[in-house]
N, C-alpha and C. Protein backbone atom coordinates (compact mmCIF):
# COMPACT_ATOMS: atom_id res chain seq x y z
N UNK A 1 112.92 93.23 156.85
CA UNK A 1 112.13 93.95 157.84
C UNK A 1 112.30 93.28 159.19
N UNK A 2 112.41 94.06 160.54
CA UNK A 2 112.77 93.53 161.70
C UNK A 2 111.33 93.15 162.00
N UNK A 3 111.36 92.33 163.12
CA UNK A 3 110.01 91.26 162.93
C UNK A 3 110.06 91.22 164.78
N UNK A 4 109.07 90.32 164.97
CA UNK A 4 108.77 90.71 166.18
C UNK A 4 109.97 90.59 167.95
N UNK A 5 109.47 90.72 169.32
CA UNK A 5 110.05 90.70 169.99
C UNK A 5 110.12 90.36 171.32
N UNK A 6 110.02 89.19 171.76
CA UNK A 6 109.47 88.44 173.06
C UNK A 6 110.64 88.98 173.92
N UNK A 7 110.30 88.84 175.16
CA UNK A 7 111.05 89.09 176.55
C UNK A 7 111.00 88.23 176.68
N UNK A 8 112.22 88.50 178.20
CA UNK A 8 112.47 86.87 178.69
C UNK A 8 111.51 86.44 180.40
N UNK A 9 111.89 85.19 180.44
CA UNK A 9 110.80 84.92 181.52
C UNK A 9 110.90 85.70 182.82
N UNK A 10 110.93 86.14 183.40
CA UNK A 10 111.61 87.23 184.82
C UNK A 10 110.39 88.50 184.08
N UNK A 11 109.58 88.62 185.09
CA UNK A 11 108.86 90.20 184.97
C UNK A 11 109.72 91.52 185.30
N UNK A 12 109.43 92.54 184.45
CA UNK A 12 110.26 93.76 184.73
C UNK A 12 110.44 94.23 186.59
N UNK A 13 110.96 94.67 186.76
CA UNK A 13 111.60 94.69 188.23
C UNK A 13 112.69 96.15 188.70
N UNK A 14 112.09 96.83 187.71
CA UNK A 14 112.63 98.31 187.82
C UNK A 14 113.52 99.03 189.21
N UNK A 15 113.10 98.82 190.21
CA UNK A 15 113.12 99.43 191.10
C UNK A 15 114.48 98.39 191.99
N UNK A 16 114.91 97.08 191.65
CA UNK A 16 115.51 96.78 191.87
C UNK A 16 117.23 96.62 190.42
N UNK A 17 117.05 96.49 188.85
CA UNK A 17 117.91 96.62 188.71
C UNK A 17 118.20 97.97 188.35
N UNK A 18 119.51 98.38 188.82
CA UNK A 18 120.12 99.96 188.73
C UNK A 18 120.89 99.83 187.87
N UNK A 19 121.43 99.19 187.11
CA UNK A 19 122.56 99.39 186.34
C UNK A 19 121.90 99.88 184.75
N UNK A 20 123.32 100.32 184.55
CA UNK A 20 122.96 100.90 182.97
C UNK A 20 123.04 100.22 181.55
N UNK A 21 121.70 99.91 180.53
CA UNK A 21 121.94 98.91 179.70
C UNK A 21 122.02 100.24 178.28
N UNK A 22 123.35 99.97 178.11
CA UNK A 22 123.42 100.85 176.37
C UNK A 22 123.36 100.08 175.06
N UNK A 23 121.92 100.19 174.50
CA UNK A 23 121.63 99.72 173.30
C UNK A 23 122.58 100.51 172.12
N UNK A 24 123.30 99.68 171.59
CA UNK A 24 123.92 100.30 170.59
C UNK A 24 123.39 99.75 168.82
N UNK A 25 122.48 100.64 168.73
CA UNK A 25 121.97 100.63 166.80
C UNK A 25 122.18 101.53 166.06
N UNK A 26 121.77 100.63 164.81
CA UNK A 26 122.23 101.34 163.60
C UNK A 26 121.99 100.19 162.77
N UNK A 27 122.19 100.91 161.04
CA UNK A 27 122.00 100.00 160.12
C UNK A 27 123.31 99.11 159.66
N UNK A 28 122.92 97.63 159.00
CA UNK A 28 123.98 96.82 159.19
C UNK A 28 125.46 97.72 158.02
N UNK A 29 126.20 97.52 158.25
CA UNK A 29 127.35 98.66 157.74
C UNK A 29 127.58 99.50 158.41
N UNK A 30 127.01 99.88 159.33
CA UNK A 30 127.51 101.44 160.38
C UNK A 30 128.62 101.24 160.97
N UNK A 31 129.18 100.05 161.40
CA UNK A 31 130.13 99.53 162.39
C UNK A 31 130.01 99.60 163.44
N UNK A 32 129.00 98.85 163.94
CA UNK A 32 128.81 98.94 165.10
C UNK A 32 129.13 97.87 166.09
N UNK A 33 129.42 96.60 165.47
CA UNK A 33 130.11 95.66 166.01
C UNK A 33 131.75 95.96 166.36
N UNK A 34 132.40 96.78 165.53
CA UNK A 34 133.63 97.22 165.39
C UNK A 34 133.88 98.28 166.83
N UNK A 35 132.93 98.88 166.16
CA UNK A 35 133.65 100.10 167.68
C UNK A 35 132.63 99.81 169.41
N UNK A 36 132.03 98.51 168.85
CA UNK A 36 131.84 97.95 170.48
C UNK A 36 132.91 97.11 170.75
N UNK A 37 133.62 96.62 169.19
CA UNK A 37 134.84 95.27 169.81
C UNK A 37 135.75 96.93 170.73
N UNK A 38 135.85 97.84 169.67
CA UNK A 38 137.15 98.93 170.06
C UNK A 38 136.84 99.38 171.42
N UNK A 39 135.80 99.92 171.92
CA UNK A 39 135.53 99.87 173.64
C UNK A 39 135.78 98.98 174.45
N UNK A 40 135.26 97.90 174.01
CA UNK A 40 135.71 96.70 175.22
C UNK A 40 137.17 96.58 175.33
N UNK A 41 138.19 96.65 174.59
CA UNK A 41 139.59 96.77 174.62
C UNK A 41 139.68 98.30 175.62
N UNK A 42 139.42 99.39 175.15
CA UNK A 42 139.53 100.34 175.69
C UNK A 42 139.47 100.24 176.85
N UNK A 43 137.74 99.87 177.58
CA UNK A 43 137.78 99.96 178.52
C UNK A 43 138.50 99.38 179.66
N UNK A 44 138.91 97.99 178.71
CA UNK A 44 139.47 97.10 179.64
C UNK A 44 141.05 97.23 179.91
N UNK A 45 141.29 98.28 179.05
CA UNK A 45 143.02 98.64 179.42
C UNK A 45 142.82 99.99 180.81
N UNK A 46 141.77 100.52 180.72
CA UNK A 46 141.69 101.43 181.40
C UNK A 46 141.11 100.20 183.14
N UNK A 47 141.12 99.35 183.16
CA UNK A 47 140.33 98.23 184.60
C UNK A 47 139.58 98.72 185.00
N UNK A 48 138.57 99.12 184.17
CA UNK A 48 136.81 99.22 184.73
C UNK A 48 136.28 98.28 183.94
N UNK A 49 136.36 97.24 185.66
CA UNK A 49 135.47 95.48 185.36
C UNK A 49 133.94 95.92 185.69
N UNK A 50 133.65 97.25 185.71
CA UNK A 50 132.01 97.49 186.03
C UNK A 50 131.63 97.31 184.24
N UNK A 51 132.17 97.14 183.30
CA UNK A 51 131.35 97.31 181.96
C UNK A 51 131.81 95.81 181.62
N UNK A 52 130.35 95.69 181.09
CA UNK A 52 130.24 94.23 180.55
C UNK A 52 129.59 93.96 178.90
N UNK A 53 130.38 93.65 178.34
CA UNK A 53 130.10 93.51 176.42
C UNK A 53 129.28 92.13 176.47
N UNK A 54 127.90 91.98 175.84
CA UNK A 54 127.26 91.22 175.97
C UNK A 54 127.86 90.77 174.46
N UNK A 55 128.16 89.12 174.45
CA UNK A 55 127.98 88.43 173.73
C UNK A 55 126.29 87.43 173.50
N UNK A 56 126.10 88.17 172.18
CA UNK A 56 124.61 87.77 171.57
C UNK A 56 124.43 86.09 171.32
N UNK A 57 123.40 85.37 171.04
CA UNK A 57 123.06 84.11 170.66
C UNK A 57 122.32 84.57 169.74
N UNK A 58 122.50 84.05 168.09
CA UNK A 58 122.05 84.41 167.13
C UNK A 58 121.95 82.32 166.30
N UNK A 59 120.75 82.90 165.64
CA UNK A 59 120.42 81.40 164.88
C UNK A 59 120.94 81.56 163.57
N UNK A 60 122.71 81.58 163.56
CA UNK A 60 123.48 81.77 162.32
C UNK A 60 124.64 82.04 162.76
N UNK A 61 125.30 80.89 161.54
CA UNK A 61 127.10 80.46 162.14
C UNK A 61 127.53 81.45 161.79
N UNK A 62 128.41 81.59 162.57
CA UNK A 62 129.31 82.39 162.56
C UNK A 62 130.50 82.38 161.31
N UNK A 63 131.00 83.19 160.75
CA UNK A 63 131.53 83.03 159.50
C UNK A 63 132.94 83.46 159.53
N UNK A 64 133.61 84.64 160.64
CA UNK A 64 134.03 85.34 160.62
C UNK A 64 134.30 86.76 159.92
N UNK A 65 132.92 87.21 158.99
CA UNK A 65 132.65 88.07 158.65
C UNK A 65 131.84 89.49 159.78
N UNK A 66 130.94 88.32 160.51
CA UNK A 66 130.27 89.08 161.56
C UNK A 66 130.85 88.78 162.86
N UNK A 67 130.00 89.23 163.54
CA UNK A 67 130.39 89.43 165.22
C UNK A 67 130.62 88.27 165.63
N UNK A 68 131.34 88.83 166.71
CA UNK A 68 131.85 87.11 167.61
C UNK A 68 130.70 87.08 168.36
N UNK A 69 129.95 85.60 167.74
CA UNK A 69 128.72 85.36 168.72
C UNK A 69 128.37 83.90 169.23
N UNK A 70 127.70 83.50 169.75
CA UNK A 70 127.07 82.00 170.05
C UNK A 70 126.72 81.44 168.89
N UNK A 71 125.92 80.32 168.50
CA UNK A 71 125.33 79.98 167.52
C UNK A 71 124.47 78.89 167.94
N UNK A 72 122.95 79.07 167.94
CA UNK A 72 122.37 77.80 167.98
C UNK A 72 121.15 78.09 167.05
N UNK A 73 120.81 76.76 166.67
CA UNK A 73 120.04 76.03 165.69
C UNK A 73 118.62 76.89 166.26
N UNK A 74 117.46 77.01 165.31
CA UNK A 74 116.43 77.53 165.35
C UNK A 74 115.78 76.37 166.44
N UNK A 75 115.78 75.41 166.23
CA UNK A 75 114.92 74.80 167.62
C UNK A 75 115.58 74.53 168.73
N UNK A 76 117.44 74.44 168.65
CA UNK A 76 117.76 75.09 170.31
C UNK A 76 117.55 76.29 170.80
N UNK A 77 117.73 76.92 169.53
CA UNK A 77 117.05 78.18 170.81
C UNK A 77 115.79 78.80 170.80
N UNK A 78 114.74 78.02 170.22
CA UNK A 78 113.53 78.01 170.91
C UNK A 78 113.65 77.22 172.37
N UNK A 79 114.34 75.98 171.91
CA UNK A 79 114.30 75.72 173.36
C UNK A 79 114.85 76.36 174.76
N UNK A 80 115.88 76.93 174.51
CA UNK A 80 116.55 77.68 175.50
C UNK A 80 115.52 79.10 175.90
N UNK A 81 115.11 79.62 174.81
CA UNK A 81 114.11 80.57 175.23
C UNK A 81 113.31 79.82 176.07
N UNK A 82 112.37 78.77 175.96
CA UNK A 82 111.52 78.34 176.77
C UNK A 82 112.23 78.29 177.84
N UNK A 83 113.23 77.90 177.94
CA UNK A 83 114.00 77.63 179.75
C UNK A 83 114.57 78.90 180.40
N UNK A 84 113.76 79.96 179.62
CA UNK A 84 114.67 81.04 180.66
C UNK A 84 116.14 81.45 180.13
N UNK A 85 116.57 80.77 179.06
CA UNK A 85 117.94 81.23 179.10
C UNK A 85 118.34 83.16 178.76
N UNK A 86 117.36 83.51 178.53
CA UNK A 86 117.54 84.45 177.78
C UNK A 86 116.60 85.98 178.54
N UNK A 87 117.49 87.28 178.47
CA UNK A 87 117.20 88.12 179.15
C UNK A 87 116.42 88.62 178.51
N UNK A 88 116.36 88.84 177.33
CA UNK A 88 115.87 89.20 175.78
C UNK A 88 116.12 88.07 174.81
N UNK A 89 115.08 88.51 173.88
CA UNK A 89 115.01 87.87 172.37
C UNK A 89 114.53 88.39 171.47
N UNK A 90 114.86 88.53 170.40
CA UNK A 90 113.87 89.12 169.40
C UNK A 90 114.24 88.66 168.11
N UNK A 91 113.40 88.74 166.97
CA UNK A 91 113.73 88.22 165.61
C UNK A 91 114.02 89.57 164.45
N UNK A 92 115.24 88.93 163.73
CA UNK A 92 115.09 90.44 162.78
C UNK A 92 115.43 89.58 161.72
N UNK A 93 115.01 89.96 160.27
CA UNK A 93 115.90 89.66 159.21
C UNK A 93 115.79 87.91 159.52
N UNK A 94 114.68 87.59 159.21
CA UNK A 94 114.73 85.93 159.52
C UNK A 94 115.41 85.14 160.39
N UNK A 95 116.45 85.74 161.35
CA UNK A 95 117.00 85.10 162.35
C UNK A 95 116.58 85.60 164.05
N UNK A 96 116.43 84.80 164.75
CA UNK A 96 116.72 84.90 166.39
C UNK A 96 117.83 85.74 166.61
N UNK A 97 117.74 86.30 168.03
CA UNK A 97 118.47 86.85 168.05
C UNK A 97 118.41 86.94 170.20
N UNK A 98 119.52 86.85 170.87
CA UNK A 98 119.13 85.99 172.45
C UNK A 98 120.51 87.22 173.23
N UNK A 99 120.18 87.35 174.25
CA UNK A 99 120.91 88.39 175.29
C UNK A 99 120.77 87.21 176.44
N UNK A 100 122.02 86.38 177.25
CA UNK A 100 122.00 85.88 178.28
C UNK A 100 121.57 86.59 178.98
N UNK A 101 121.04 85.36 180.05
CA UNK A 101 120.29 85.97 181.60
C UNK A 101 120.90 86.67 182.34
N UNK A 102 122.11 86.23 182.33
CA UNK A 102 123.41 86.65 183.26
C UNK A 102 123.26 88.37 182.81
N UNK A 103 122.50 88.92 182.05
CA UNK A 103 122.50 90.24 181.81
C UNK A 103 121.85 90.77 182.89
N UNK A 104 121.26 90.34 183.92
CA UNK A 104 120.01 90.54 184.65
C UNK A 104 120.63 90.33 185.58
N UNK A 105 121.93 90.10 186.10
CA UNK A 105 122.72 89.97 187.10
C UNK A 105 123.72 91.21 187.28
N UNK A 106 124.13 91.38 186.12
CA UNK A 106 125.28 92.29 185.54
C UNK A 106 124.46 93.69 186.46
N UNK A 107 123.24 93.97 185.58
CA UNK A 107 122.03 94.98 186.11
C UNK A 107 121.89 95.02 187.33
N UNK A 108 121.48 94.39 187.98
CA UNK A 108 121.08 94.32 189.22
C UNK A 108 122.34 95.00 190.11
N UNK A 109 123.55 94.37 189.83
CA UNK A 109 124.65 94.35 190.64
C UNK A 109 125.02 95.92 190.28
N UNK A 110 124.00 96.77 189.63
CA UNK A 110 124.63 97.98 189.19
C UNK A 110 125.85 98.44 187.81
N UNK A 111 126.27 97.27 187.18
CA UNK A 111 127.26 97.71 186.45
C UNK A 111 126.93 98.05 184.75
N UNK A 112 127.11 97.94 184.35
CA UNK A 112 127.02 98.49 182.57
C UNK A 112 127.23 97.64 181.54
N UNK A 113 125.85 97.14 181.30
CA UNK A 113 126.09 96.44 179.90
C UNK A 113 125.83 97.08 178.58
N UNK A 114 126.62 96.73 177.85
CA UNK A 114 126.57 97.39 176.44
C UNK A 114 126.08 95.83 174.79
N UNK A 115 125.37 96.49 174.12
CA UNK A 115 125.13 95.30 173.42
C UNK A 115 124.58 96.06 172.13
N UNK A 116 124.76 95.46 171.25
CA UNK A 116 124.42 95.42 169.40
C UNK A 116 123.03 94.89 169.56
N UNK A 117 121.83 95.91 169.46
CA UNK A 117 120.82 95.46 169.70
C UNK A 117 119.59 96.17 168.56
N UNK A 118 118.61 95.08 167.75
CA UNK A 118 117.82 95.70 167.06
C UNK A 118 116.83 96.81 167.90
N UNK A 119 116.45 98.17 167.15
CA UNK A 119 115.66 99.06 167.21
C UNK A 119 114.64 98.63 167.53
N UNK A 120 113.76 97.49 167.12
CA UNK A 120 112.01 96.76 167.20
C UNK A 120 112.64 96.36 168.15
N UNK A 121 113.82 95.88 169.71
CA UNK A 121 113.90 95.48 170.80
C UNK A 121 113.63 96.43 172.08
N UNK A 122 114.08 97.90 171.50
CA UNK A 122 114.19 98.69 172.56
C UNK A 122 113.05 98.62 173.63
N UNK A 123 111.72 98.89 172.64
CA UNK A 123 110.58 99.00 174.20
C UNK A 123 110.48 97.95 174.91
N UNK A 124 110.70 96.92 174.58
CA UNK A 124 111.23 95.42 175.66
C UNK A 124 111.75 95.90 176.60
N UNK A 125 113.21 96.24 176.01
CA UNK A 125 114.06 96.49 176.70
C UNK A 125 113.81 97.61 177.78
N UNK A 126 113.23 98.12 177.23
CA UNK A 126 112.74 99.89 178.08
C UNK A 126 112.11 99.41 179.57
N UNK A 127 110.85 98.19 179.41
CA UNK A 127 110.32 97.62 180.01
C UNK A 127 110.74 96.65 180.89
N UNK A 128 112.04 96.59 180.58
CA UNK A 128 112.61 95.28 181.46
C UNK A 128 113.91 96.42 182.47
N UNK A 129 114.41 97.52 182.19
CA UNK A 129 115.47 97.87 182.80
C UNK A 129 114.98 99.49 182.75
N UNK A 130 115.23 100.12 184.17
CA UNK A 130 114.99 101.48 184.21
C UNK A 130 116.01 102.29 183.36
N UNK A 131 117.43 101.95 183.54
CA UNK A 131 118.31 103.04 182.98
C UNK A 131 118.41 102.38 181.46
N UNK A 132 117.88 102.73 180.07
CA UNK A 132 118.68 102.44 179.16
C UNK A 132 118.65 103.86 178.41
N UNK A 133 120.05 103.32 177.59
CA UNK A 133 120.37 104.75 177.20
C UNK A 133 120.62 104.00 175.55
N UNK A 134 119.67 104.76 174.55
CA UNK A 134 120.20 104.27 173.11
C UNK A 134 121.32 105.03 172.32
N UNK A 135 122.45 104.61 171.44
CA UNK A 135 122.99 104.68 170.71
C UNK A 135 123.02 104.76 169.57
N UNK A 136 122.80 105.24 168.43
CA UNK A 136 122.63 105.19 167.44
C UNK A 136 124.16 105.51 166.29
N UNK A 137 124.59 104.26 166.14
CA UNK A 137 126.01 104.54 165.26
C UNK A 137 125.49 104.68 163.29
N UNK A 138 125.58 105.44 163.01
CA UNK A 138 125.08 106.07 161.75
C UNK A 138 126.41 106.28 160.16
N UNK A 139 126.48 106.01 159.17
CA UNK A 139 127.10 106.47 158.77
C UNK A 139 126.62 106.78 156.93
N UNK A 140 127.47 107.62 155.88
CA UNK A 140 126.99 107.68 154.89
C UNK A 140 126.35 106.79 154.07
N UNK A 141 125.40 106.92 153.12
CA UNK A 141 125.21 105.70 152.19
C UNK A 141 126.68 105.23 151.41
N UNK A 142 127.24 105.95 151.41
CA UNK A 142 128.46 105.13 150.27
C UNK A 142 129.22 104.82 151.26
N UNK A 143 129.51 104.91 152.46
CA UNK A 143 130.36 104.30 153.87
C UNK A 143 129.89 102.63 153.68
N UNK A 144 128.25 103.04 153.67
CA UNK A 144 127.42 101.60 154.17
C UNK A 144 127.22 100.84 152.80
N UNK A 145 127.48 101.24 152.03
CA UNK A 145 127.64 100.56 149.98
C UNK A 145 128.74 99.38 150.23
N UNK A 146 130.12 100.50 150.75
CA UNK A 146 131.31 100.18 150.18
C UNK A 146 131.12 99.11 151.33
N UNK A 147 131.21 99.33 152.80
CA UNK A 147 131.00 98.09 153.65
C UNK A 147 130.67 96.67 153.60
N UNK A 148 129.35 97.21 152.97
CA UNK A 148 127.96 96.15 152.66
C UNK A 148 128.92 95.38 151.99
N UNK A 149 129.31 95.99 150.54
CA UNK A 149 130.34 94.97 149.44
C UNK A 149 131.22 94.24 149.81
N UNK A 150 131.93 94.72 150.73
CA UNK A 150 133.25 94.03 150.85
C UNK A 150 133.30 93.02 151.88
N UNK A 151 131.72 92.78 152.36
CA UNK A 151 131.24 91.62 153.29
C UNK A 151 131.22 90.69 152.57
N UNK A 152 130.93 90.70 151.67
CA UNK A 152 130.62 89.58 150.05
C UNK A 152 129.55 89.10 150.51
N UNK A 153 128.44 89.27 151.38
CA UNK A 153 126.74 88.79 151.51
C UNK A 153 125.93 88.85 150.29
N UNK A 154 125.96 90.02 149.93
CA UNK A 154 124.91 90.77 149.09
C UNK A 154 125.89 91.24 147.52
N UNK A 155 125.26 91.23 146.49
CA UNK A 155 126.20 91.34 145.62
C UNK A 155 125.83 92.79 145.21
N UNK A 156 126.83 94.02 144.66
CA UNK A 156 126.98 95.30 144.58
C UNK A 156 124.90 96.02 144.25
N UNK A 157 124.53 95.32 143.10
CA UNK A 157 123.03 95.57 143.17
C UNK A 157 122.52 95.09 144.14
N UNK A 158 122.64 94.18 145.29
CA UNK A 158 121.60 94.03 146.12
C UNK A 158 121.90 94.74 146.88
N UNK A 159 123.14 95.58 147.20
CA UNK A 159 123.50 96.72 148.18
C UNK A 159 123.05 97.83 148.12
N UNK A 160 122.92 98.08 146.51
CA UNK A 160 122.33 99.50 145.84
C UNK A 160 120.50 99.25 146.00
N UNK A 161 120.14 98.35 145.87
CA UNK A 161 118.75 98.35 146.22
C UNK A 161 118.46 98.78 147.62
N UNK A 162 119.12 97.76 148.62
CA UNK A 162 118.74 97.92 149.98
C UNK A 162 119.05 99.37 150.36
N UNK A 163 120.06 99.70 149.88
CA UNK A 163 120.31 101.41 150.68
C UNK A 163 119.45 102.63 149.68
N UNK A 164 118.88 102.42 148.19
CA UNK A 164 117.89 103.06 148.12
C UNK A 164 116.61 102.89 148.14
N UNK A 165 115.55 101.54 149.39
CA UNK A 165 115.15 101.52 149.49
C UNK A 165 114.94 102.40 151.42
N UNK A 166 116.10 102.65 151.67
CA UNK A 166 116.41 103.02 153.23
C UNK A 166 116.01 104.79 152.90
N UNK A 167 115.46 105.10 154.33
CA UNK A 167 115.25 106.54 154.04
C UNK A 167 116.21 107.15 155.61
N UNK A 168 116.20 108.15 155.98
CA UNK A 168 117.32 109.13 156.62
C UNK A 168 116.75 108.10 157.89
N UNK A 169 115.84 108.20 158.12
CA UNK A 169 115.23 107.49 159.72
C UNK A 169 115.60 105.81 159.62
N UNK A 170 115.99 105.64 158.67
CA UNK A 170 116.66 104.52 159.08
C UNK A 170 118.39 104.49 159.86
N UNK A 171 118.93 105.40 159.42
CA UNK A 171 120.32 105.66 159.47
C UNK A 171 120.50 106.03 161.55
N UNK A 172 119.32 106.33 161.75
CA UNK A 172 119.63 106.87 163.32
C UNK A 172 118.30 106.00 164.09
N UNK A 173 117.91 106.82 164.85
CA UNK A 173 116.83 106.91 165.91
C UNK A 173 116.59 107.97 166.24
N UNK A 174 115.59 108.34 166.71
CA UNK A 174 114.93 110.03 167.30
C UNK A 174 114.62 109.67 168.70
N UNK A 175 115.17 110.24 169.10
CA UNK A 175 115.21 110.51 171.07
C UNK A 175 116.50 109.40 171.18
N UNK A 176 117.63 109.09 170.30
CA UNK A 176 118.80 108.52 170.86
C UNK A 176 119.57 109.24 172.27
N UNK A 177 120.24 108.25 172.95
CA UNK A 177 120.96 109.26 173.90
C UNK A 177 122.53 109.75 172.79
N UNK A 178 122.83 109.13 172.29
CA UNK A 178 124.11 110.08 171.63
C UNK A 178 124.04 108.98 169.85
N UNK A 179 124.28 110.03 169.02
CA UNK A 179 124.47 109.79 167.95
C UNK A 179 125.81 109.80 167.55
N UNK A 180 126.45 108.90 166.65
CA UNK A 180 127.92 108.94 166.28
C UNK A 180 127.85 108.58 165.02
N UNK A 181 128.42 109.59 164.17
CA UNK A 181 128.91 109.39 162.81
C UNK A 181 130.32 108.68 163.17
N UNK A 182 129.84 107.62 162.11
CA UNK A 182 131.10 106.45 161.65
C UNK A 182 131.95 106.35 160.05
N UNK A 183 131.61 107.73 159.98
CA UNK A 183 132.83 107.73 158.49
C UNK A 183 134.13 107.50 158.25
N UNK A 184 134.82 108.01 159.49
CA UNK A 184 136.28 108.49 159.94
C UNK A 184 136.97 107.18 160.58
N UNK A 185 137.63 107.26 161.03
CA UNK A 185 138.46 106.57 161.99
C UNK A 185 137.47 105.55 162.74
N UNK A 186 138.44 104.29 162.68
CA UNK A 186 137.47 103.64 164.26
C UNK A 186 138.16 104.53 165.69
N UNK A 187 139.47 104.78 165.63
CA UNK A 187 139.71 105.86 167.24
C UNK A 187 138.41 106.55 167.29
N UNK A 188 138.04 107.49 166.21
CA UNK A 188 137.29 108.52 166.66
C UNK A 188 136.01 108.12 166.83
N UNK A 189 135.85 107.23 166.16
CA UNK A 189 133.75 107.10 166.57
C UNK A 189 134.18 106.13 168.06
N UNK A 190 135.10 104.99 167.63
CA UNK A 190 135.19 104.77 169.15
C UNK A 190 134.88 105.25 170.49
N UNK A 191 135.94 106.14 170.53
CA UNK A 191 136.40 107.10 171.42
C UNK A 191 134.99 107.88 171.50
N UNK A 192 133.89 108.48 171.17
CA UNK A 192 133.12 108.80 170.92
C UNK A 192 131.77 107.48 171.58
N UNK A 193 132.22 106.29 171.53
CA UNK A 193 131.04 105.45 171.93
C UNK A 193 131.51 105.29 173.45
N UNK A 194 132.75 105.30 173.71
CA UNK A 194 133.53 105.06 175.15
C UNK A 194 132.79 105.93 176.08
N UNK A 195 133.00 107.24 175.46
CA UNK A 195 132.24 108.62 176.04
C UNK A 195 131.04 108.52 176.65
N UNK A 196 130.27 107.71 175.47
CA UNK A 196 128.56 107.72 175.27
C UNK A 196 127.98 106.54 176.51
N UNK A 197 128.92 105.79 176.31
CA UNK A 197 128.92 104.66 177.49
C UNK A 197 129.40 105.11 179.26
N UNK A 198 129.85 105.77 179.38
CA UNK A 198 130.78 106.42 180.57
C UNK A 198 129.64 107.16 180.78
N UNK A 199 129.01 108.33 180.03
CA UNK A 199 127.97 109.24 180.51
C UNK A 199 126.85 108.50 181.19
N UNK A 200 126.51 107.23 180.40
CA UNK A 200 125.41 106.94 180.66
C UNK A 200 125.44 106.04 181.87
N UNK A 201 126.66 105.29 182.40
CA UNK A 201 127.10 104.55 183.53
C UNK A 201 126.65 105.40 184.74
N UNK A 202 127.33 107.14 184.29
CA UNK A 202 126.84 107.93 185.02
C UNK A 202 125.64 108.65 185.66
N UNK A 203 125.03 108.66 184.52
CA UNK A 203 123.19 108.65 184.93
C UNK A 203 123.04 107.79 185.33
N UNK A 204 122.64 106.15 185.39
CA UNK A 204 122.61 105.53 186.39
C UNK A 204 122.44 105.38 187.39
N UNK A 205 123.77 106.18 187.95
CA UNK A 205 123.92 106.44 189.52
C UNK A 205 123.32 107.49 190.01
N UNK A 206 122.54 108.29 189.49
CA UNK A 206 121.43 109.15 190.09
C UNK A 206 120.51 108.63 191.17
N UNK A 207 120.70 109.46 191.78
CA UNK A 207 119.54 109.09 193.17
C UNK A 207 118.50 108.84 192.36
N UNK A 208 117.45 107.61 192.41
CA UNK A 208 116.01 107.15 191.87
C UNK A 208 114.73 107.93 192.53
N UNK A 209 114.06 108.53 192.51
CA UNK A 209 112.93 109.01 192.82
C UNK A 209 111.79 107.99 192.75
N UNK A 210 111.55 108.35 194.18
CA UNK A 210 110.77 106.81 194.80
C UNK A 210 109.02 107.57 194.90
């Protein structure tokens, strides 16, 4: 169960950052680490240095099973939370989980960050940045079975428990800005999150109503 969700030290400030923050969720197996690695390549062959892939600080080594992330110890990064390091934080699934400050720069300066972010973070997040736009990468139960397995975390019954203890509202969000089924291809859900990211860069830049 995702567990609670502190902000970081800096009060919300709406009216000054403009840029666009795209929460990208979903349940673990959707691939959603995958087709944020497949955008950041994308975008970056296309040289739009306005999008920025947040690398997370999580309290758990890295294995090379999961995402390329930071790693610090449960009481460094309490401590670093205390110092501000962090734009966000929140806990899911017994671990920390940290968004650099430098996200709050990225924002400000107008450009587009994109990040793998728990669902129990969003209203933080909502609260800390005017433009966010959620994502929701979704895919079948036997997509997210066969996934789950071949992570070797969880052994085939603890996969079959967790996904029939999951009901449809776990698989998405309601009021997402774009939903993407991830059955198919990484091109296509990719290509599909590239989209979802580009639109929302674009709202953004809407004149603000003052």
């Amino acid at each position: 169960m995702e567990g609670s969700v502190s902000r970081g030290r800096n009060g919300p400030d709406a009216r000054e950052r403009q840029g666009a923050f795209v929460a990208v969720v979903g349940p673990s197996g959707a691939g959603k680490d995958t087709l944020i690695a497949y955008a950041k390549v994308r975008l970056s062959e296309k040289g739009l240095d306005r999008f920025h892939f947040v690398r997370r600080v999580i309290t758990r080594t890295a294995d090379g099973s999961t995402e390329d992330h930071d790693t610090l110890s449960p009481l460094a990064f309490e401590r670093a939370e205390a110092d501000g390091a962090f734009a966000l934080s929140w806990e899911a699934h017994g671990l920390r989980y940290g968004l650099p400050a430098g996200v709050d720069r990225h924002i400000s300066a107008g450009d587009t960050v994109v990040a793998n972010l728990s669902r129990k973070a969003i209203p933080a997040l909502r609260t800390r940045y005017r433009n966010v736009s959620v994502v929701a990468v979704v895919a079948s139960k036997a997509t997210l079975s066969a996934r789950l397995i071949a992570r070797g975390r969880e052994s085939a019954e603890e996969v079959a428990a967790r996904l029939s203890r999951s009901t449809e509202t776990d698989l998405g969000i309601s009021g997402a800005f774009a939903t993407i089924a991830n059955d198919g291809t990484i091109a296509e859900a990719g290509e599909a999150l590239i989209s979802a990211i580009e639109a929302a860069a674009e709202l953004s830049m809407a004149p603000l109503d003052l």
